[in-house]
Protein backbone atom coordinates (compact mmCIF):
# COMPACT_ATOMS: atom_id res chain seq x y z
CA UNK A 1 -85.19 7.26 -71.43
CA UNK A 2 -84.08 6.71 -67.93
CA UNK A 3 -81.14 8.23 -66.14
CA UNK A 4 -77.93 6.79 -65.87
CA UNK A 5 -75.46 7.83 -62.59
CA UNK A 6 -73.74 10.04 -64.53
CA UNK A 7 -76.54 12.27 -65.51
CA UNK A 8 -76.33 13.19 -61.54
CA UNK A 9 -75.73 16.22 -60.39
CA UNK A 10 -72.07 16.98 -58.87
CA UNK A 11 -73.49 18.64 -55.17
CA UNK A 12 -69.70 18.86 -54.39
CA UNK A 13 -68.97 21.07 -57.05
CA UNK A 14 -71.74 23.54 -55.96
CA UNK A 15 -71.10 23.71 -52.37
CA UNK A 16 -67.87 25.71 -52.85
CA UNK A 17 -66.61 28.66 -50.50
CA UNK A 18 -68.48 31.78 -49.70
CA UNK A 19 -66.87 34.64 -51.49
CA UNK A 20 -64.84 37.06 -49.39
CA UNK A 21 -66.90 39.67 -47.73
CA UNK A 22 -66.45 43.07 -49.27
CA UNK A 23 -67.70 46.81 -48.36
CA UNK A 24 -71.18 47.16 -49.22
CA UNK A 25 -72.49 50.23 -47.00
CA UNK A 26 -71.64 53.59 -48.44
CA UNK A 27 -70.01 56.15 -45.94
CA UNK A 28 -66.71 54.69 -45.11
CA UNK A 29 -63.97 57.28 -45.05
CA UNK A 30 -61.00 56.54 -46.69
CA UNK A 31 -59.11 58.54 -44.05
CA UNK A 32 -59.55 56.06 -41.54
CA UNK A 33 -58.36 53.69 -43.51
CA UNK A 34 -54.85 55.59 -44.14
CA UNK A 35 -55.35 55.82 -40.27
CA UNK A 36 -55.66 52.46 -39.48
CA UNK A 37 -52.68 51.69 -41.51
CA UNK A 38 -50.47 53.89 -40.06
CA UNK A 39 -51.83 53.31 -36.46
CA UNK A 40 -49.18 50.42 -35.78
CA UNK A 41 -46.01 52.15 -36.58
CA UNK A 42 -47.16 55.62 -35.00
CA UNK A 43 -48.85 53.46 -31.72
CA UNK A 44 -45.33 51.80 -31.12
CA UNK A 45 -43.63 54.94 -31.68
CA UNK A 46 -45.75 56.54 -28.48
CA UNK A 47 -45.38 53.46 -26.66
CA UNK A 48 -41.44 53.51 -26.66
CA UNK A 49 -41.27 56.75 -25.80
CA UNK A 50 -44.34 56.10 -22.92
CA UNK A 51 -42.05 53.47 -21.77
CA UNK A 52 -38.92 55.85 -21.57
CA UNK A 53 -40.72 58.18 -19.15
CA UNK A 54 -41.94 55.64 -16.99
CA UNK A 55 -38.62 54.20 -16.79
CA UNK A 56 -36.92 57.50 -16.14
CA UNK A 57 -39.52 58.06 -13.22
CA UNK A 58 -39.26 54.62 -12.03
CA UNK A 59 -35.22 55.88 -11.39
CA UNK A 60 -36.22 58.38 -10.03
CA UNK A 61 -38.29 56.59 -7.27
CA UNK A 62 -41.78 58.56 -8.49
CA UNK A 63 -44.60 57.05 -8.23
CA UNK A 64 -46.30 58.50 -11.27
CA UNK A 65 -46.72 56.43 -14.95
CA UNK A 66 -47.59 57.37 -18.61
CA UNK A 67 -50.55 55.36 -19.41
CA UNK A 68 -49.57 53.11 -22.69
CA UNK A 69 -51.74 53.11 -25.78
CA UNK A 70 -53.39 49.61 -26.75
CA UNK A 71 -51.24 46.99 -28.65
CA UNK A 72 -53.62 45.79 -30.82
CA UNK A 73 -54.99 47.43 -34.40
CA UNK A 74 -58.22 49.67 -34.14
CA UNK A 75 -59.73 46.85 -35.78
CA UNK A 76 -59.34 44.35 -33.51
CA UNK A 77 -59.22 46.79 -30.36
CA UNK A 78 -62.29 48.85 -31.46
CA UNK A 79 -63.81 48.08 -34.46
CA UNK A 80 -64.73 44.29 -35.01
CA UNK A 81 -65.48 44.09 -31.27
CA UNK A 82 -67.88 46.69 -31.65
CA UNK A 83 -69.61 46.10 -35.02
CA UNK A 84 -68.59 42.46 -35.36
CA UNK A 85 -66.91 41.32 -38.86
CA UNK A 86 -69.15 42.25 -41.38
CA UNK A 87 -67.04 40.53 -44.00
CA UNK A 88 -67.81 37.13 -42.15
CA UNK A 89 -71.25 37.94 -41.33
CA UNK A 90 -71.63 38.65 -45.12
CA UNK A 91 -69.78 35.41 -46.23
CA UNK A 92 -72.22 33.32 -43.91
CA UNK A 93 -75.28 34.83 -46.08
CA UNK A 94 -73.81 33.85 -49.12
CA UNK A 95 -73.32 30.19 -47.66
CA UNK A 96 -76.90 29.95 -47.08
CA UNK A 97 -77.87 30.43 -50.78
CA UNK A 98 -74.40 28.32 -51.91
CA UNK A 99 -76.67 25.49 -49.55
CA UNK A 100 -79.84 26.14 -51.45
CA UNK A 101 -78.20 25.19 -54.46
CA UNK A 102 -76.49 22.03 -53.45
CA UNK A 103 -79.81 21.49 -51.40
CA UNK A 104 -81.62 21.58 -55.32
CA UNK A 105 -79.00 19.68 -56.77
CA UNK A 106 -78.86 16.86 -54.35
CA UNK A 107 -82.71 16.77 -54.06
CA UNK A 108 -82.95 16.19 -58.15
CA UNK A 109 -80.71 13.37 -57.58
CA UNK A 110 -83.28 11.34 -55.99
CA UNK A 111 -86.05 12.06 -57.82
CA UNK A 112 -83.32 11.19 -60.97
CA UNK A 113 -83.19 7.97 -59.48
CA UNK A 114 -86.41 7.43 -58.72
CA UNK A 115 -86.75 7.83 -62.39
CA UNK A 116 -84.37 4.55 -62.86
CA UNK A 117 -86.45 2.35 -60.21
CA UNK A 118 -88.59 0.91 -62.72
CA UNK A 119 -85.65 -0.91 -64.07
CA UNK A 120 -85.51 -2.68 -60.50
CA UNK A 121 -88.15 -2.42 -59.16
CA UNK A 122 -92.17 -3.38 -60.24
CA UNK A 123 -95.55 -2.82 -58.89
CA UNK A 124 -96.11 -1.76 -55.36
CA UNK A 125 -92.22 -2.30 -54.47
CA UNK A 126 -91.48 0.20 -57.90
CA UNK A 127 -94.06 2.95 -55.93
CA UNK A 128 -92.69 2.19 -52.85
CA UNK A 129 -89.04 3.13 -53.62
CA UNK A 130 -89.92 6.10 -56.36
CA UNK A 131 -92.48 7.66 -53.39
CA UNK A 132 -89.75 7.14 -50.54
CA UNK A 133 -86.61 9.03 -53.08
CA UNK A 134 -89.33 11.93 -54.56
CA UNK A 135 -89.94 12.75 -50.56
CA UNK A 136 -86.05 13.27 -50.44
CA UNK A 137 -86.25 15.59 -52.74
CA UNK A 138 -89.09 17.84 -51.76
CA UNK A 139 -87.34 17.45 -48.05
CA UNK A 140 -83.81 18.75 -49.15
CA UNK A 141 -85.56 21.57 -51.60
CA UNK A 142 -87.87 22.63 -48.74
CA UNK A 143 -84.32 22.65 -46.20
CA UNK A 144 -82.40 24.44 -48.91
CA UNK A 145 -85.48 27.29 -49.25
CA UNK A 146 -85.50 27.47 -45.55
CA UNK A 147 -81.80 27.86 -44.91
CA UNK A 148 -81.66 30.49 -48.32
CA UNK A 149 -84.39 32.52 -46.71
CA UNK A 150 -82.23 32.32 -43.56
CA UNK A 151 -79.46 34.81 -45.49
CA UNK A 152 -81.48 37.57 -45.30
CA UNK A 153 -81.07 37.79 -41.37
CA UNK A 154 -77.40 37.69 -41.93
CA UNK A 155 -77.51 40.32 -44.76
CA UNK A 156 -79.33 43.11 -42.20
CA UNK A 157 -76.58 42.12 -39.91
CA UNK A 158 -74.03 42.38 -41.93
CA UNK A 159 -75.21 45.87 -43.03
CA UNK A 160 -76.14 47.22 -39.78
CA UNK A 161 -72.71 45.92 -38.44
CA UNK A 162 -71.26 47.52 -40.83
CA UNK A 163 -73.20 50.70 -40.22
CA UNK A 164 -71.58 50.50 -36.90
CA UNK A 165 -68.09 49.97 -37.98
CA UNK A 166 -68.20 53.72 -40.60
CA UNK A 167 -69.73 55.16 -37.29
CA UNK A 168 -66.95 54.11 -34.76
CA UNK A 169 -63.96 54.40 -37.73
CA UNK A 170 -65.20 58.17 -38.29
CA UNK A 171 -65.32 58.40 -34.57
CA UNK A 172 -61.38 57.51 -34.25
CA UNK A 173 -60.15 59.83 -37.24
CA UNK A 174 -59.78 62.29 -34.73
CA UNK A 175 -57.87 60.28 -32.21
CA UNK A 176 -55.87 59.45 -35.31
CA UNK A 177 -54.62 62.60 -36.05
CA UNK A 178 -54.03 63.62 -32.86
CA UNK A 179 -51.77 60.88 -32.49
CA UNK A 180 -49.76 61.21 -34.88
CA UNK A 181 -48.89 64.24 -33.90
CA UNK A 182 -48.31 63.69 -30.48
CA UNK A 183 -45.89 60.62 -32.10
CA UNK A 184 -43.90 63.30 -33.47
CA UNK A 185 -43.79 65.27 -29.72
CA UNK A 186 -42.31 61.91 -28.35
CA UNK A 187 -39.82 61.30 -31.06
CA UNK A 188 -38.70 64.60 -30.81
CA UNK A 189 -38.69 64.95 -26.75
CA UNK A 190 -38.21 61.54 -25.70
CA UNK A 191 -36.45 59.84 -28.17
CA UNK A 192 -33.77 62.57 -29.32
CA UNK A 193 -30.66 63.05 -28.70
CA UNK A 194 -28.62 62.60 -24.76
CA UNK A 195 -28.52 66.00 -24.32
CA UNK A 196 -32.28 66.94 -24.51
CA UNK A 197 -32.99 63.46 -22.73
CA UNK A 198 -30.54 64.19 -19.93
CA UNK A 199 -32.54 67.80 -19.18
CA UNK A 200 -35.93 65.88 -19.19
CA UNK A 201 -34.95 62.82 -16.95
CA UNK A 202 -33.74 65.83 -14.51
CA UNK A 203 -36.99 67.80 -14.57
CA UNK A 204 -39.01 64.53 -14.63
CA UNK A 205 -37.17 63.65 -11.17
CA UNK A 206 -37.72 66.84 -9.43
CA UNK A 207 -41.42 67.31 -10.76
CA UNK A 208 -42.80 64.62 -12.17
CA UNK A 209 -45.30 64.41 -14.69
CA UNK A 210 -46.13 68.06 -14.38
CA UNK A 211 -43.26 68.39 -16.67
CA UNK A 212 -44.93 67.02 -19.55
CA UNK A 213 -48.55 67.72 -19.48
CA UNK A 214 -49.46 68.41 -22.76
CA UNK A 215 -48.23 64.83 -23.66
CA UNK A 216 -50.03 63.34 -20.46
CA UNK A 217 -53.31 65.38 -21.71
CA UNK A 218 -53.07 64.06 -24.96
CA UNK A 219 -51.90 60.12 -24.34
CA UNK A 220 -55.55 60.23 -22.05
CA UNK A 221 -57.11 62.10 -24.55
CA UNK A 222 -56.53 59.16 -27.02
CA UNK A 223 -57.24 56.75 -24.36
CA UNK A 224 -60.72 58.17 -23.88
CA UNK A 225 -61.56 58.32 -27.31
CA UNK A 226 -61.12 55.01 -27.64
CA UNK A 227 -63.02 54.37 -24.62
CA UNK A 228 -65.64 56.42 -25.65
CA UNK A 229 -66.67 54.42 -28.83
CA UNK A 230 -67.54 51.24 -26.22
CA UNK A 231 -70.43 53.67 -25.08
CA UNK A 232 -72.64 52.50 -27.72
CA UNK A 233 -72.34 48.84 -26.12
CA UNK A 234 -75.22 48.61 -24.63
CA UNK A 235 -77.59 50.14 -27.55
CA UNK A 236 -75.37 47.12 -29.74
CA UNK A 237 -75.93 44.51 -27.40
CA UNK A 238 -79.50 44.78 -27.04
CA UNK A 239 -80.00 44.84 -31.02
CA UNK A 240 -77.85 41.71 -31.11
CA UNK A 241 -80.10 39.99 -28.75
CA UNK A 242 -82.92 41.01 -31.18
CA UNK A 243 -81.10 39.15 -34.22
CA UNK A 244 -79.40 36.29 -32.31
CA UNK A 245 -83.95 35.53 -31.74
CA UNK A 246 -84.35 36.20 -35.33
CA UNK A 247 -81.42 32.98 -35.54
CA UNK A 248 -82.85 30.80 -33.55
CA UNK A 249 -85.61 30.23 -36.27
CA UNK A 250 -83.02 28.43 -37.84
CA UNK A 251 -83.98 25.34 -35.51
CA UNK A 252 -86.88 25.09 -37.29
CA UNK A 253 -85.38 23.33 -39.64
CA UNK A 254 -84.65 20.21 -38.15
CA UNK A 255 -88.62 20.33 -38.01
CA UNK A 256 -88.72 20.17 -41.51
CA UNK A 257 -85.57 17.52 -41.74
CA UNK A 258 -87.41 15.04 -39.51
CA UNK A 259 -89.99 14.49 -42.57
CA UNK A 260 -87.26 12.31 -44.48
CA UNK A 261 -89.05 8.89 -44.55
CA UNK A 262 -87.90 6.20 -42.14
CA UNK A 263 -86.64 2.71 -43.65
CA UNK A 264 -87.39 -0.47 -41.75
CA UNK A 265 -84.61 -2.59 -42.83
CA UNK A 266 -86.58 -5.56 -41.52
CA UNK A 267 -89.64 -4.56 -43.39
CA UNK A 268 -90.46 -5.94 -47.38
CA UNK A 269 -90.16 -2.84 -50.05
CA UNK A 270 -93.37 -3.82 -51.29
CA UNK A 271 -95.03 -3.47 -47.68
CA UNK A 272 -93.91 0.15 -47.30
CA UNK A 273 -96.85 2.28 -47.64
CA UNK A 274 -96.42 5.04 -50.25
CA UNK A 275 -95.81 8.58 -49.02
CA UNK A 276 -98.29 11.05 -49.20
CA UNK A 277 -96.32 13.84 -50.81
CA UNK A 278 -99.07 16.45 -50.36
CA UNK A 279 -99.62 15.94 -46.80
CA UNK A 280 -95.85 16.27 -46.00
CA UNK A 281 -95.67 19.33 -48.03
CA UNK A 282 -98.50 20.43 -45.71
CA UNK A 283 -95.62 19.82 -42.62
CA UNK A 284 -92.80 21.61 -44.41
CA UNK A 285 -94.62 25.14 -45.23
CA UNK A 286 -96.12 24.94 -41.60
CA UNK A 287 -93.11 24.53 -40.42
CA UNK A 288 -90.85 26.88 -42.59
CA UNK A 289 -88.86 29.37 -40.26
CA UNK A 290 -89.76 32.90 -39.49
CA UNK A 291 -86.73 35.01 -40.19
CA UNK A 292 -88.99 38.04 -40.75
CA UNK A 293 -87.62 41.44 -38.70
CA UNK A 294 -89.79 42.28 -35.16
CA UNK A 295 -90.62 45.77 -33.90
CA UNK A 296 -88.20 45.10 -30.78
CA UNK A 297 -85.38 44.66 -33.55
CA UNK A 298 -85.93 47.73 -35.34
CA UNK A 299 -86.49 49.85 -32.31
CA UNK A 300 -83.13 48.50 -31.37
CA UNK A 301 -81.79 49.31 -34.82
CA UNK A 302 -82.60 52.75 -34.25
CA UNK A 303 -81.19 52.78 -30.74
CA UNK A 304 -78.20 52.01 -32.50
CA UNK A 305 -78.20 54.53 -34.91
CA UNK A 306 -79.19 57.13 -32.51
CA UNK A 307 -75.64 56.21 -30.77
CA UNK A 308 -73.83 56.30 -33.38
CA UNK A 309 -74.65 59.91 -34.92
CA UNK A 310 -74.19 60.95 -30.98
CA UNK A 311 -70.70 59.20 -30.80
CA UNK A 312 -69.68 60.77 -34.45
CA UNK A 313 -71.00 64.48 -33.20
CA UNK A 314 -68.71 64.69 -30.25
CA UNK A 315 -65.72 62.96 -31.60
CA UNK A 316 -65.00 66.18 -32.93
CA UNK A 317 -65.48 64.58 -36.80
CA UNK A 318 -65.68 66.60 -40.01
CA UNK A 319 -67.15 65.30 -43.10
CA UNK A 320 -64.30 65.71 -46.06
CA UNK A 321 -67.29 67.08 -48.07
CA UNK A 322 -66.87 70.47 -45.92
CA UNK A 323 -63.38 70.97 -46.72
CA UNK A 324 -64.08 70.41 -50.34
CA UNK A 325 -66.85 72.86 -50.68
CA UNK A 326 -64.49 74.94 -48.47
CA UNK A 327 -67.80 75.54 -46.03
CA UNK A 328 -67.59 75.91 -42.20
CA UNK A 329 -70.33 73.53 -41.22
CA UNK A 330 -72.62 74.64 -38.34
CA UNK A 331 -72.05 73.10 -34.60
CA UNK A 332 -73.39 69.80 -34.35
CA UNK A 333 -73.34 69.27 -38.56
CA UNK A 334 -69.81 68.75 -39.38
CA UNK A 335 -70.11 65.21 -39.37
CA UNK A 336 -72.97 64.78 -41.80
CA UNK A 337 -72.40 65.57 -45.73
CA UNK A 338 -72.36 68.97 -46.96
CA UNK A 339 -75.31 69.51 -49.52
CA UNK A 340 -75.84 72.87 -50.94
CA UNK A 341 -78.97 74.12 -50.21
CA UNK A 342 -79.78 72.38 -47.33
CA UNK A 343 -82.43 74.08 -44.97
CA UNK A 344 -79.99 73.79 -41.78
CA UNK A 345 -77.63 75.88 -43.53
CA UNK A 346 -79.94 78.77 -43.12
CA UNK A 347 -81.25 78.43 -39.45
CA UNK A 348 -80.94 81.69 -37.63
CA UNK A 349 -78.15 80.98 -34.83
CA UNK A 350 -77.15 82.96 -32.13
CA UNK A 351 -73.67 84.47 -32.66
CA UNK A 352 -72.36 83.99 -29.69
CA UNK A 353 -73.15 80.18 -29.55
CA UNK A 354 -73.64 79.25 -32.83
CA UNK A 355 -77.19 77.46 -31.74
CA UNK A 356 -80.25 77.65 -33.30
CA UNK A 357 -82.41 80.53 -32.52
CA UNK A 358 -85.78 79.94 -32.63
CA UNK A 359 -87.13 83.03 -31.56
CA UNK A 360 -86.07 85.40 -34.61
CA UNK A 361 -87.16 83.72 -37.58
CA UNK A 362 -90.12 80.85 -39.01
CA UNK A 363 -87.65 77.91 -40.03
CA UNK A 364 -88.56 76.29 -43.32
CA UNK A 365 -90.23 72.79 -42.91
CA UNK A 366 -87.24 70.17 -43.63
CA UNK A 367 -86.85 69.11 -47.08
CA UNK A 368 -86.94 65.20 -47.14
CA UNK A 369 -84.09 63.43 -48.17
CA UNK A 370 -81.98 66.73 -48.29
CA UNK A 371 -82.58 67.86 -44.76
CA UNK A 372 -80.09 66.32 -41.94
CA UNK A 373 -81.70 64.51 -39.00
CA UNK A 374 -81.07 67.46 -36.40
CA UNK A 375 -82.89 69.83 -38.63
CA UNK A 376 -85.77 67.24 -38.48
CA UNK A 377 -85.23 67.39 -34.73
CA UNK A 378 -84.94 71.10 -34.34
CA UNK A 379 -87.89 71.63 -36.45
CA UNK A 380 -90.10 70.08 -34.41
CA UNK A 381 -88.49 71.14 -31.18
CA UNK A 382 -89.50 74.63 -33.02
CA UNK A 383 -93.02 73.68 -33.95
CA UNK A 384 -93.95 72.20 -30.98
CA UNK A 385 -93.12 75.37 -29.05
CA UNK A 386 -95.27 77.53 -30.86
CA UNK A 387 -97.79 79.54 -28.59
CA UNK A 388 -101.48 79.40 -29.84
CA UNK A 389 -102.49 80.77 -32.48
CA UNK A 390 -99.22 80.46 -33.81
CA UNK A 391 -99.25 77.09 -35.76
CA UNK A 392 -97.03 74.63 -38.60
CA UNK A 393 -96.64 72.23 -40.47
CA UNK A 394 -95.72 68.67 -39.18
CA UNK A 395 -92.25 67.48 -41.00
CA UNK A 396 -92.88 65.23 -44.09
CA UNK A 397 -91.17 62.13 -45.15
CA UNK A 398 -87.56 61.26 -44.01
CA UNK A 399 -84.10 62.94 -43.42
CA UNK A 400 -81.26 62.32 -45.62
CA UNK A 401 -79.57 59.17 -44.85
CA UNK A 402 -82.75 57.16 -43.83
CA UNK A 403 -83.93 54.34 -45.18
């Protein structure tokens, strides 16, 4: 029984709207998020106070100025410029397999029709027409495939962004807390009462910042920790590089779209040769993108992560889990999960450091997926500086967190 139109599919009800973008990666701490919230109102509050002091000194003729924090959110400041918007990234992947399907649904259409030709159409003008519709279709399938396989590039970005984005929030909890509480120093200093402001705008003109150092020291210290987190640019930018070549495969596809049969208006349906499906299937695997990940991209991806865990460890961060388990984690852990039991726990230290100490005990070969990264690292620092005869055992398998 042939097809009438309104057996056809609806494409336009397919292709709707990517779903928002949601958090996918696990790590996120919810403090930041109660810091990033709050950052506005407590930002503003520095900021009119900043601007109080640099008044004051500008009346006084001094020369000196209180640096003034950023007016944009630590997402947009810090964040998102750093990792990029994973949400979006994320909503782009899901528009590639939305495509796939409309791609399907629009490519039965023509074979649908095709179906109907024979009610138009007979003999060579009937092949003609059903040959030139059932290319259509294998050409928009083969697109849709091609553009579906593309999502997978934007998933890994999207989760490595992300990735980057729990590494640079963690690294601003820090700044976070330290400014609120330096919010509450310039409410109460700089923003009190006339009395307490007359007595500061008098020691401000006779010596300057001097006056106020601890609130100097801390406004940079802010500034610097937000500085710091653009340190990883470079180690971001050259993995982006790496995935805006994994992108350009996407060109390949107008390869594949440049199959779709050409019609000679001028030229008789029943003189159009019949298309030979298999050889143009042939042209659309050969010429099917390679979205596939290169060793330049994960070396990057690593160079990445290697930044990250570095920016983390001297952002003065402390994983919640410590607190909870009411643990004091070792220098250069705190920012990693506690896990009872772990090896690192029980590394001979010095006492007067806190370091690892090589020299007075054999350290246990890491337990995979259980030992941190650093114990991986110290391990074989340890092992490799054996004298002879002295010998052991290379690590096995991966620290916790890797994939």
């Amino acid at each position: 029984m042939a097809f009438k139109l309104g057996d056809l599919n609806d494409v336009a009800s397919v292709l709707t709207a990517p779903p928002d973008g949601k958090q996918q990666v696990k790590g996120h701490d919810k403090t930041y998020g109660e810091i990033r919230d709050g950052f506005d109102t407590v930002r503003d509050k520095c900021n009119e106070g900043i601007d109080k002091v640099n008044g004051w000194l500008e009346q006084a003729g001094r020369s000196e100025r209180l640096p003034r924090l950023t007016e944009l959110s630590l997402d947009h400041y810090v964040v998102f410029p750093l990792s990029g918007d994973y949400y979006r990234i994320q909503q782009n992947g899901a528009a590639c397999k939305i495509l796939k399907k409309g791609m399907s649904d629009w490519g039965d259409n023509f074979s649908r029709l095709s179906v109907t030709s024979v009610l138009a159409f007979e003999g060579k003008a009937n092949l003609a027409f059903a040959g030139q519709l059932n290319v259509y279709n294998v050409v928009m399938k083969a697109v849709g495939g091609a553009v579906s396989a593309g999502s997978a590039v934007f998933d890994s970005i999207a989760k490595v962004s992300e990735k980057i984005a729990i590494r640079v929030e963690k690294a601003l909890i820090q700044m976070g807390k330290k400014l609120l509480k330096l919010a509450k120093v310039v409410g109460k200093r700089f923003l009190g009462g006339w009395a307490s402001a007359a007595l500061l705008i008098k020691d401000l003109a006779q010596h300057g910042l001097s006056v106020i150092t601890d609130v100097v020291d801390d406004v940079k210290w802010c500034i610097t920790a937000i500085d710091k987190c653009f340190e990883m640019k470079d180690e971001i930018e050259t993995w982006a590089q790496t995935q805006a070549d994994r992108l350009e495969a996407f060109k390949q596809v107008t390869e594949m779209v440049k199959q779709l049969p050409k019609v000679d208006l001028s030229v008789p349906l029943d003189s159009i040769e019949v298309p030979d499906l298999s050889s143009i299937k042939d042209v659309l695997d050969s010429a099917a993108p390679d979205f596939s990940e290169t060793e330049e991209g994960k070396e990057a991806e690593k160079g990445v992560d290697d930044a990250g865990e570095e920016l983390i460890g001297d952002s003065g961060y402390v994983h919640p889990s410590w607190a909870e388990a009411c643990v004091t984690p070792p220098p250069g852990m705190g920012h990693l999960p506690y896990i009872p039991g772990d090896p690192a726990l029980n590394v001979p230290r010095d006492p007067i450091t806190g370091q690892p100490d090589y020299t007075k005990n054999r350290m246990e070969p890491p337990e995979p997926g259980v030992s941190s990264k650093r114990y991986y690292d110290a391990y074989e620092r340890w092992r490799n500086s054996l004298p002879p005869p002295y010998w052991a055992p290379p690590a096995e398998g991966k620290p916790r967190g890797a994939e």
